[in-house]
Protein backbone atom coordinates (compact mmCIF):
# COMPACT_ATOMS: atom_id res chain seq x y z
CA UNK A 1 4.73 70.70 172.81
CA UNK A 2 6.96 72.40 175.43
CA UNK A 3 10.43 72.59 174.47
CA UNK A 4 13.68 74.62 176.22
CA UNK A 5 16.80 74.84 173.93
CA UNK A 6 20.14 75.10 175.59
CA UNK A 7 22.82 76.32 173.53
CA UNK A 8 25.40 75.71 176.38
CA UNK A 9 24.31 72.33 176.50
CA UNK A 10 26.76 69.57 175.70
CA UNK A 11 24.25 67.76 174.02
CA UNK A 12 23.73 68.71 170.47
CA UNK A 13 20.20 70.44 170.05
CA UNK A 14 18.93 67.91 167.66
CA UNK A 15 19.17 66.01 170.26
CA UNK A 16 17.62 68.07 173.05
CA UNK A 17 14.66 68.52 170.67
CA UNK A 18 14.18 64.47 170.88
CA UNK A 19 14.59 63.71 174.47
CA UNK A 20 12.43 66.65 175.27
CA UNK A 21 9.58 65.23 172.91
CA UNK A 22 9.96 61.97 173.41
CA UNK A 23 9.95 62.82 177.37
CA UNK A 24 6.49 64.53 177.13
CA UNK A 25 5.09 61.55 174.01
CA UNK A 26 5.68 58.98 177.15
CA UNK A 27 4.41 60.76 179.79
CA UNK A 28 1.06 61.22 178.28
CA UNK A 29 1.76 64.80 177.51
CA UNK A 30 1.65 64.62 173.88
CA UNK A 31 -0.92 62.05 172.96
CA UNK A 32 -1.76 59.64 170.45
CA UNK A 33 -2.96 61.79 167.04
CA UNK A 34 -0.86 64.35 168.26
CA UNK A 35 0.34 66.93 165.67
CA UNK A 36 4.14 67.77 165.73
CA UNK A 37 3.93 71.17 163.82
CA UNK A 38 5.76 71.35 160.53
CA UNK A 39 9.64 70.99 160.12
CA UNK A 40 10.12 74.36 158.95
CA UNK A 41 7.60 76.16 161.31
CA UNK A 42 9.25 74.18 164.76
CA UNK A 43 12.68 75.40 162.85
CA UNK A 44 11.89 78.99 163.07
CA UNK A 45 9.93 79.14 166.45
CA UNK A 46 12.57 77.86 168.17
CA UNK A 47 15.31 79.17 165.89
CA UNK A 48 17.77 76.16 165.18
CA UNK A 49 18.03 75.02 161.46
CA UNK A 50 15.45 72.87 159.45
CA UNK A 51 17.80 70.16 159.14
CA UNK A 52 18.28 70.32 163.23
CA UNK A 53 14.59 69.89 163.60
CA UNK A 54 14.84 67.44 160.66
CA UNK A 55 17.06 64.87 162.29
CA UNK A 56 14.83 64.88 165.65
CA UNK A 57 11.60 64.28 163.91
CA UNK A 58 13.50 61.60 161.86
CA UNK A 59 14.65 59.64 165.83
CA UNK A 60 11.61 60.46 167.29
CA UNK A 61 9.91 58.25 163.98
CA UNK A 62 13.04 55.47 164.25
CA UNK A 63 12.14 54.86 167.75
CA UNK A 64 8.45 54.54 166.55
CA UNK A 65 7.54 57.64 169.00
CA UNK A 66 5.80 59.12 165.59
CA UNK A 67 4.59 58.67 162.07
CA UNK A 68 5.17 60.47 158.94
CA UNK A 69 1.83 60.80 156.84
CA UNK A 70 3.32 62.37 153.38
CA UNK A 71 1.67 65.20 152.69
CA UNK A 72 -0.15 65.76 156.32
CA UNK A 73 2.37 65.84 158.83
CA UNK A 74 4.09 63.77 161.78
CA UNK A 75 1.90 62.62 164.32
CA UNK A 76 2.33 60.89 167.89
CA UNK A 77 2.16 57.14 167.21
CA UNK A 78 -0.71 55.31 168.82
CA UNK A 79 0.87 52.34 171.22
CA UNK A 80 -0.65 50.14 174.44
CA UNK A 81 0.35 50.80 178.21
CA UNK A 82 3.08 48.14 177.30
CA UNK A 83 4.81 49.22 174.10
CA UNK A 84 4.85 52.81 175.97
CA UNK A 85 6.63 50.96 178.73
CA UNK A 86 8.82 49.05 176.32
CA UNK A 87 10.20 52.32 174.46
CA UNK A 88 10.54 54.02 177.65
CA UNK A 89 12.66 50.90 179.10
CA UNK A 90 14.55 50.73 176.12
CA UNK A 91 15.83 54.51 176.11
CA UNK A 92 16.58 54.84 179.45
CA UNK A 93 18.64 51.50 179.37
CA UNK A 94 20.63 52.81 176.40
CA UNK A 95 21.36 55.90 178.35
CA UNK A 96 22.01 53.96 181.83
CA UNK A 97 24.63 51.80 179.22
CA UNK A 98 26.36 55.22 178.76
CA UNK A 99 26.83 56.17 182.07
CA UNK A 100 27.72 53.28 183.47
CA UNK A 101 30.52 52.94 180.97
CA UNK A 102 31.85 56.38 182.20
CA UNK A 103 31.43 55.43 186.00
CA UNK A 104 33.13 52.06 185.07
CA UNK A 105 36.29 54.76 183.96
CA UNK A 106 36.66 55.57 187.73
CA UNK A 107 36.61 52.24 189.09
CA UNK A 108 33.21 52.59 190.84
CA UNK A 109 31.69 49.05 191.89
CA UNK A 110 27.66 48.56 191.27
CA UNK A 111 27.19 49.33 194.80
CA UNK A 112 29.51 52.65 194.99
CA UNK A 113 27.26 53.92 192.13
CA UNK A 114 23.72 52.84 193.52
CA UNK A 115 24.78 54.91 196.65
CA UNK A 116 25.59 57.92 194.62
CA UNK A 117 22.64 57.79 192.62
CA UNK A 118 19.97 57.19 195.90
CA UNK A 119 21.55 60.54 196.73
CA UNK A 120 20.68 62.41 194.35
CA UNK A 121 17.49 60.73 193.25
C-alpha cells in the first residue's frame, strides 16, 4: 500500500486515503487477501487521526473494496474481472456526475467538454 497525503489538497484526507486505495485495490496492485494494516498503525505512519483512517477503511468496505474480519483485520475483497469492472464503472461515473454538474455551471455543451478533456487526456 502506497499512499501520498496532501494537506493542501482540497479534498479531505479521509478521502485521499480511499481513492488512493481503492485506485491501487482495482488496478491489481493490492490483491485479493490483501492485508490493510491496522487502523491505528496506518494512523500513525502516515500521521492523520485514527478516526481519519477510520472513515476510509469504513468507504473502502461500503463500496465492497474490503472486508472486516473482527478480530483479524480488513482485507482486499475477492471479486471477478466483472465486479472489478463494475465498482470501477460505478466510481468513476459518480465522479464524472460531479464534474459535469460544475462544467454544466459554465454553459459548456457535451461536445465543448469532450474537446477539453481529449486535450488533456
Amino acid at each position: 500500500m502506497n499512499v501520498s497525503i496532501s494537506n493542501a489538497s482540497e479534498k479531505p484526507i479521509y478521502q485521499q486515503l480511499f481513492e488512493q486505495i481503492s485506485a491501487q485495490i482495482l488496478r491489481g496492485e493490492l490483491p485479493s487477501g490483501y492485508v490493510l494494516p491496522p487502523i491505528r498503525q496506518a494512523a500513525l505512519e502516515l500521521r492523520v487521526s485514527v478516526i481519519t483512517v477510520k472513515k476510509a477503511w469504513e468507504e473502502l468496505e461500503r463500496c465492497g473494496l474490503i472486508h472486516t474480519v473482527t478480530g483479524k483485520g480488513c482485507f482486499v475483497a475477492e471479486f471477478s474481472p466483472e465486479k472489478m469492472r463494475g465498482i470501477r464503472d460505478e466510481m468513476i461515473l459518480k465522479q464524472m456526475e460531479s464534474d459535469a454538474a460544475y462544467y454544466k455551471t459554465f454553459g459548456l455543451t457535451l461536445e465543448e467538454a469532450i474537446a477539453l478533456w481529449k486535450k488533456i487526456y
